[in-house]
N, C-alpha and C. Protein backbone atom coordinates (compact mmCIF):
# COMPACT_ATOMS: atom_id res chain seq x y z
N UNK A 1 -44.14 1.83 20.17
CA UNK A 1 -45.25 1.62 19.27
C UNK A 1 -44.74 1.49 17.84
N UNK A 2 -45.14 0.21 16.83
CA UNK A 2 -44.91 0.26 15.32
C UNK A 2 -46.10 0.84 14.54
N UNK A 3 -45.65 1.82 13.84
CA UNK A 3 -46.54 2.11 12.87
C UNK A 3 -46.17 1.14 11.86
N UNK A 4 -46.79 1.18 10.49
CA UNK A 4 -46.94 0.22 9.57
C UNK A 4 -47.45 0.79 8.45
N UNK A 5 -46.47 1.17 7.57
CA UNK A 5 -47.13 1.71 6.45
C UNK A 5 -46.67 0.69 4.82
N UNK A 6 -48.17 0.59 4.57
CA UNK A 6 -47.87 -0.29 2.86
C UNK A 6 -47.94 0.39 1.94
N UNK A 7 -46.38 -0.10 1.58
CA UNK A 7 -45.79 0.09 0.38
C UNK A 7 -46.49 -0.56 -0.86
N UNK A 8 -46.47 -1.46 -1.07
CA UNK A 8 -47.17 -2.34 -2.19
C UNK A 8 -47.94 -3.45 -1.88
N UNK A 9 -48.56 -3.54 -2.90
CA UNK A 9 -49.76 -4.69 -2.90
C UNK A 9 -49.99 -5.70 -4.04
N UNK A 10 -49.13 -6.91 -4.77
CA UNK A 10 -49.07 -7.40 -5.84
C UNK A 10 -50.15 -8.96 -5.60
N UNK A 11 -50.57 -8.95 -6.63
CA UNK A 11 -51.24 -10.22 -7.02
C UNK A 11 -50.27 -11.30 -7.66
N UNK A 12 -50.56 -12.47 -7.70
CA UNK A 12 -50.33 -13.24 -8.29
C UNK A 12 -50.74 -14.63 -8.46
N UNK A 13 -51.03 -15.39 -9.93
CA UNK A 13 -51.21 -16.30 -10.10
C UNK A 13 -50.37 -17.62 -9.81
N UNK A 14 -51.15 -18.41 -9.46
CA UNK A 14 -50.17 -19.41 -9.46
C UNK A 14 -49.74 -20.15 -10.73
N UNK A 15 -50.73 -20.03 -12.14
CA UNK A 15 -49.97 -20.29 -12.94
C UNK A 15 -48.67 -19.64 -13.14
N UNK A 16 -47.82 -18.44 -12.91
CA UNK A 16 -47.71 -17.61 -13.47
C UNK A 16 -45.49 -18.41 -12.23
N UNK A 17 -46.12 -19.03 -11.20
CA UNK A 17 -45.43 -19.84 -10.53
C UNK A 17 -44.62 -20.76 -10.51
N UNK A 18 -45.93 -21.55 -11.78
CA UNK A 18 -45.59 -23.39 -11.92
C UNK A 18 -46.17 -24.12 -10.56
N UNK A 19 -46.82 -23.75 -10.13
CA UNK A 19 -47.49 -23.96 -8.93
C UNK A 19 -48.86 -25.04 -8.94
N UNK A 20 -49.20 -25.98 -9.05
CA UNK A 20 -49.63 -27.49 -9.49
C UNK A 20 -51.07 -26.67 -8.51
N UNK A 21 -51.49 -26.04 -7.32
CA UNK A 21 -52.24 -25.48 -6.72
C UNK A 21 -53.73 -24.71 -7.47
N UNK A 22 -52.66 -24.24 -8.63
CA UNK A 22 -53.37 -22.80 -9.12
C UNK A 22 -54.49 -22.12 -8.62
N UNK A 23 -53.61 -21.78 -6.77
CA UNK A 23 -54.65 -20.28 -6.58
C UNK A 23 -53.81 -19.20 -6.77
N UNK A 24 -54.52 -18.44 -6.57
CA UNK A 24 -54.20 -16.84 -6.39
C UNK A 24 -53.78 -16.36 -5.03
N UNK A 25 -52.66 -15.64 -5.40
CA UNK A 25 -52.29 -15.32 -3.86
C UNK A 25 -52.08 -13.42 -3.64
N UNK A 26 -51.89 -13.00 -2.61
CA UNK A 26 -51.78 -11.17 -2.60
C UNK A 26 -50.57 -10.88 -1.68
N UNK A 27 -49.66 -10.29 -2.05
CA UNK A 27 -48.60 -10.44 -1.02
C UNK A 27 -48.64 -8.52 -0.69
N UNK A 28 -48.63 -8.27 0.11
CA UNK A 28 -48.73 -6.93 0.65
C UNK A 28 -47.18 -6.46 1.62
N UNK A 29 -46.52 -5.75 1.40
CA UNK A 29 -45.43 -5.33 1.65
C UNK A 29 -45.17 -3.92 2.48
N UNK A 30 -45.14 -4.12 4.13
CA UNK A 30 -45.30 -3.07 4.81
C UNK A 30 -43.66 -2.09 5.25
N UNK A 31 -43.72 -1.37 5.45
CA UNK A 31 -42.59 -0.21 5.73
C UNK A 31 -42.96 -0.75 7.82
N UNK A 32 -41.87 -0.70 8.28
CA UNK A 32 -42.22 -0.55 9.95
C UNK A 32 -41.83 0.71 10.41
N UNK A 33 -42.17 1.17 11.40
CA UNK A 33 -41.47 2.36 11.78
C UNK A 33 -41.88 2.74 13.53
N UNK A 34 -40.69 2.88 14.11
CA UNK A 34 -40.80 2.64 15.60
C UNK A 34 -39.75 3.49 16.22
N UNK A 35 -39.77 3.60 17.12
CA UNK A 35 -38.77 4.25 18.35
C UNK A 35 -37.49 3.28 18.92
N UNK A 36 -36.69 3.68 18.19
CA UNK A 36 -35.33 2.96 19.45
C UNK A 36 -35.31 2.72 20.88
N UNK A 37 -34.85 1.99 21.19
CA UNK A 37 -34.88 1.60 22.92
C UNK A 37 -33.73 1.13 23.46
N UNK A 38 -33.20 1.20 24.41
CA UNK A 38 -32.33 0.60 25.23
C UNK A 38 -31.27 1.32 25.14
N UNK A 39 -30.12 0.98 25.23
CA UNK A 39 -28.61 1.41 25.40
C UNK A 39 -28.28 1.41 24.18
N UNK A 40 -28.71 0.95 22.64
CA UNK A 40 -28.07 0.87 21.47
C UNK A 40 -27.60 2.45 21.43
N UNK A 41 -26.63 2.60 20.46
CA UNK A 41 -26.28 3.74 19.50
C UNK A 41 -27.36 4.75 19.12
N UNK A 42 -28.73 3.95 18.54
CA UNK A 42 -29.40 4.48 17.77
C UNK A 42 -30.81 4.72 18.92
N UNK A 43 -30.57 4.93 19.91
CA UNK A 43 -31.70 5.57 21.16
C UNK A 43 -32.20 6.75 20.92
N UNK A 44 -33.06 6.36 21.08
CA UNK A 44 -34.42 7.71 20.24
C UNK A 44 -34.69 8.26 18.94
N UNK A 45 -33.80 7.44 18.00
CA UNK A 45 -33.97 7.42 16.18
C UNK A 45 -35.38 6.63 16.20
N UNK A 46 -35.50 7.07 15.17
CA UNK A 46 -36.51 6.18 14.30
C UNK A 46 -35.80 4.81 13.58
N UNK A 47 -36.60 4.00 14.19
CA UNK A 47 -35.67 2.59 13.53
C UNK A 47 -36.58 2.25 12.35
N UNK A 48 -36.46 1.45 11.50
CA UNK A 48 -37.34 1.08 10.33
C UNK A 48 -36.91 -0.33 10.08
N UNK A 49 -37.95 -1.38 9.49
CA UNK A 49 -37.83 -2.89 9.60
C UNK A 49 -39.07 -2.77 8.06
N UNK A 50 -39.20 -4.06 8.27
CA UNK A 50 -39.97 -4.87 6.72
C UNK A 50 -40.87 -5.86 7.37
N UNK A 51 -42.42 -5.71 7.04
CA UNK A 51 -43.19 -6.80 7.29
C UNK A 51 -43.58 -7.19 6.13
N UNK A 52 -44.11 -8.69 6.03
CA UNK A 52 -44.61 -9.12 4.44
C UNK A 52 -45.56 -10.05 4.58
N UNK A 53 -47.20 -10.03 4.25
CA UNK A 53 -48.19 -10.62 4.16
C UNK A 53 -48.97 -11.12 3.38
N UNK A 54 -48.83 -12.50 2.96
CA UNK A 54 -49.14 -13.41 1.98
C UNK A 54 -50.53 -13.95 2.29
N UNK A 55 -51.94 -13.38 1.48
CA UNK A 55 -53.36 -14.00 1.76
C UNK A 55 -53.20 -14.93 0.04
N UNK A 56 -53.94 -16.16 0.91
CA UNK A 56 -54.62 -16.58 -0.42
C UNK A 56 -56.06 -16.50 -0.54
N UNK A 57 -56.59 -17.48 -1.34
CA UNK A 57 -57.97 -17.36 -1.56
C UNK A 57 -58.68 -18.18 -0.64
N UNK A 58 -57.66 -19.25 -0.12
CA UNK A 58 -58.48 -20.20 0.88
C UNK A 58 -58.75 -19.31 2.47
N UNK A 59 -58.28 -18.14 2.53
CA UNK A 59 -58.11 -17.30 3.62
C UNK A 59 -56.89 -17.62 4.43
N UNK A 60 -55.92 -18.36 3.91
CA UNK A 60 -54.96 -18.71 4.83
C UNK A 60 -53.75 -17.21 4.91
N UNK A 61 -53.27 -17.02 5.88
CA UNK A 61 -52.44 -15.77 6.03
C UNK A 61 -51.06 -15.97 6.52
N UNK A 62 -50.37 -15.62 6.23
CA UNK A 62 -49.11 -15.81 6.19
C UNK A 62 -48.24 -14.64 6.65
N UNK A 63 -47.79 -14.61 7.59
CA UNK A 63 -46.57 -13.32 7.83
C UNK A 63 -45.47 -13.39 8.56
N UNK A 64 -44.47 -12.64 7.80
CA UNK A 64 -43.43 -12.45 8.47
C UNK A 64 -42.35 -11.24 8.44
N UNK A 65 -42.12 -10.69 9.98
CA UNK A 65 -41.23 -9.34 9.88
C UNK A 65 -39.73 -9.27 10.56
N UNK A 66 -39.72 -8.09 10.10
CA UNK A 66 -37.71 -7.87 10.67
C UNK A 66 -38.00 -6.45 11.50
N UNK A 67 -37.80 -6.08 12.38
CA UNK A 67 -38.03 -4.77 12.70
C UNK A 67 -36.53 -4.35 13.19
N UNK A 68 -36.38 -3.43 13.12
CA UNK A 68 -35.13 -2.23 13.36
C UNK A 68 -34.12 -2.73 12.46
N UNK A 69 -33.68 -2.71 11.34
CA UNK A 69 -33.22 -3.16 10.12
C UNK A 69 -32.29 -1.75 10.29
N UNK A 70 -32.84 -0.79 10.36
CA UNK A 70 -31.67 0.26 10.18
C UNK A 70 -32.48 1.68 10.38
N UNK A 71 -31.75 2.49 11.17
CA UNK A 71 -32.05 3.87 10.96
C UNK A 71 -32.44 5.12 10.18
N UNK A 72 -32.13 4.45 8.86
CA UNK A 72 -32.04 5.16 7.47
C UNK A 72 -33.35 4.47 6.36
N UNK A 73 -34.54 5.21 6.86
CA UNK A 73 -35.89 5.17 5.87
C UNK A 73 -35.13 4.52 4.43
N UNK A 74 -34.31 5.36 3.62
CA UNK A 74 -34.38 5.25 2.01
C UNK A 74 -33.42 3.88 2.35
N UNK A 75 -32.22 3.53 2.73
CA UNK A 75 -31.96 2.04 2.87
C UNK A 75 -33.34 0.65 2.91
N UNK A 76 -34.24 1.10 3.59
CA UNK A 76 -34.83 -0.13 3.78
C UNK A 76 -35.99 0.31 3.02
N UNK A 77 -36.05 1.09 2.59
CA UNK A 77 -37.12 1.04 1.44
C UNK A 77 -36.17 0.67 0.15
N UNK A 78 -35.54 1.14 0.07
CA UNK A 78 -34.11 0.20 -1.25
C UNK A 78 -34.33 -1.33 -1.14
N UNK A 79 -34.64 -1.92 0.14
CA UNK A 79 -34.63 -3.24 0.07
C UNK A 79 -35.86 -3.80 -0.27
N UNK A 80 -36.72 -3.26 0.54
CA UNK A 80 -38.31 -3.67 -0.05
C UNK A 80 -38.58 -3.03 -1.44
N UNK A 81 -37.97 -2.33 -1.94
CA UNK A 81 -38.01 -2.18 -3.65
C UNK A 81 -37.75 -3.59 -4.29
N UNK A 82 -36.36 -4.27 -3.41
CA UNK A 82 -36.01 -5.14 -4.17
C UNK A 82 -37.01 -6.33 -4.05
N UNK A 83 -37.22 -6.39 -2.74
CA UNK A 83 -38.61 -7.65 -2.38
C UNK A 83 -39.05 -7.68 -3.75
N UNK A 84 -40.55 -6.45 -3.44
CA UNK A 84 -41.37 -6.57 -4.05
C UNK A 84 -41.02 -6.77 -5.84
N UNK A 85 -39.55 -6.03 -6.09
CA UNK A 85 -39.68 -7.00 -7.85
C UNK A 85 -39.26 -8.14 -8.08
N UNK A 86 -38.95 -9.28 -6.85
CA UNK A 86 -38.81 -10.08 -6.91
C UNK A 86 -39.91 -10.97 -6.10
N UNK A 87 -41.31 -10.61 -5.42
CA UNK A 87 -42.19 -11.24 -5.08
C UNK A 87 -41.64 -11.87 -3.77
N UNK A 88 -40.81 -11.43 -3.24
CA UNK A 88 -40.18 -12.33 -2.04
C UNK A 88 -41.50 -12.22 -1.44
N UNK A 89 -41.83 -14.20 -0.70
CA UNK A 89 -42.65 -14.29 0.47
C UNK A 89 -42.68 -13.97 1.98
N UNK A 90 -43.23 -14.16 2.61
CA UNK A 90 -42.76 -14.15 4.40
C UNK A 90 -41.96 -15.27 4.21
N UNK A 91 -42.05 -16.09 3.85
CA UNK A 91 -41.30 -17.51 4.58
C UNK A 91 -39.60 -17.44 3.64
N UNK A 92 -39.40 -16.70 2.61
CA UNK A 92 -38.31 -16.30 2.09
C UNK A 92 -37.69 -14.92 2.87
N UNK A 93 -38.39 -14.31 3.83
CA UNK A 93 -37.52 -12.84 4.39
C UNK A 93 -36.20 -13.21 4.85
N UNK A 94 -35.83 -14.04 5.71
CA UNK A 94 -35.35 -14.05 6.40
C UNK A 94 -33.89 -14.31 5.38
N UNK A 95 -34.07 -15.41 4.72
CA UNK A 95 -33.33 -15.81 3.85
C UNK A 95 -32.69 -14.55 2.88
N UNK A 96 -33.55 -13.64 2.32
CA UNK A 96 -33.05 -12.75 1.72
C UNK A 96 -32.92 -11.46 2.11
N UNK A 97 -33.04 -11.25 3.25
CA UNK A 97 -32.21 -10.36 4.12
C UNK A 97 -30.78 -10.82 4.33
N UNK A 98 -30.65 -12.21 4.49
CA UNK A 98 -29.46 -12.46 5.10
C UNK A 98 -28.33 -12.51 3.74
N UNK A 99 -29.12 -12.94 2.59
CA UNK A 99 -28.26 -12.56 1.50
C UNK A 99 -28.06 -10.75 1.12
N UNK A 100 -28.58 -10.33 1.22
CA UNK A 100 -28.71 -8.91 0.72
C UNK A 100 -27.75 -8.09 1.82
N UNK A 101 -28.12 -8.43 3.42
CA UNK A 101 -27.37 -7.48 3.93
C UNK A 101 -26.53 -8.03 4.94
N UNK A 102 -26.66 -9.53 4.69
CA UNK A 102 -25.95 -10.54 6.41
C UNK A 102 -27.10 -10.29 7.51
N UNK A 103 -28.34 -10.46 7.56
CA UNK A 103 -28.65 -10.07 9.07
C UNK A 103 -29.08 -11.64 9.46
């Protein structure tokens, strides 16, 4: 089972972008938190991952997650610190995970 706890909740304009659109968008930034499984190392830890959910105003929704990122809560909240002051989207996670930690 994932629990899901949010961390932050930022607004933003699309002027604020350069974004030719100018709506408003809400990007919401969740903590994961789940049970290890299988034969890994880390069987029966608490694993922790990053979900990230982009609404606009047209109702369109947007998401995307990483789950079991690492065993260690304050690591992956270190990273979603960094997300969120940099506004990273869902459709940028993947990308800046893989810069930040190789995954």
């Amino acid at each position: 089972m994932i629990k899901k706890y949010l961390q932050r909740k930022i607004n933003i304009n699309a002027d604020d972008t350069n974004d030719e659109r100018n709506e408003k968008m809400e990007i919401e930034y969740y903590l994961l938190e789940s049970d290890s499984f299988g034969s890994d190392a880390a069987y029966g830890q608490k694993v922790y991952g990053i979900e990230i959910i982009k609404k606009t105003e047209e109702d369109d929704i947007e998401s995307e997650f990483v789950r079991n990122l690492s065993t260690s809560v304050d690591s992956v909240s270190s990273i979603l610190d960094k997300m969120v002051k940099n506004s990273v989207t869902p459709v940028a996670l993947p990308f800046v995970l893989d810069d930040l930690i190789g995954v």
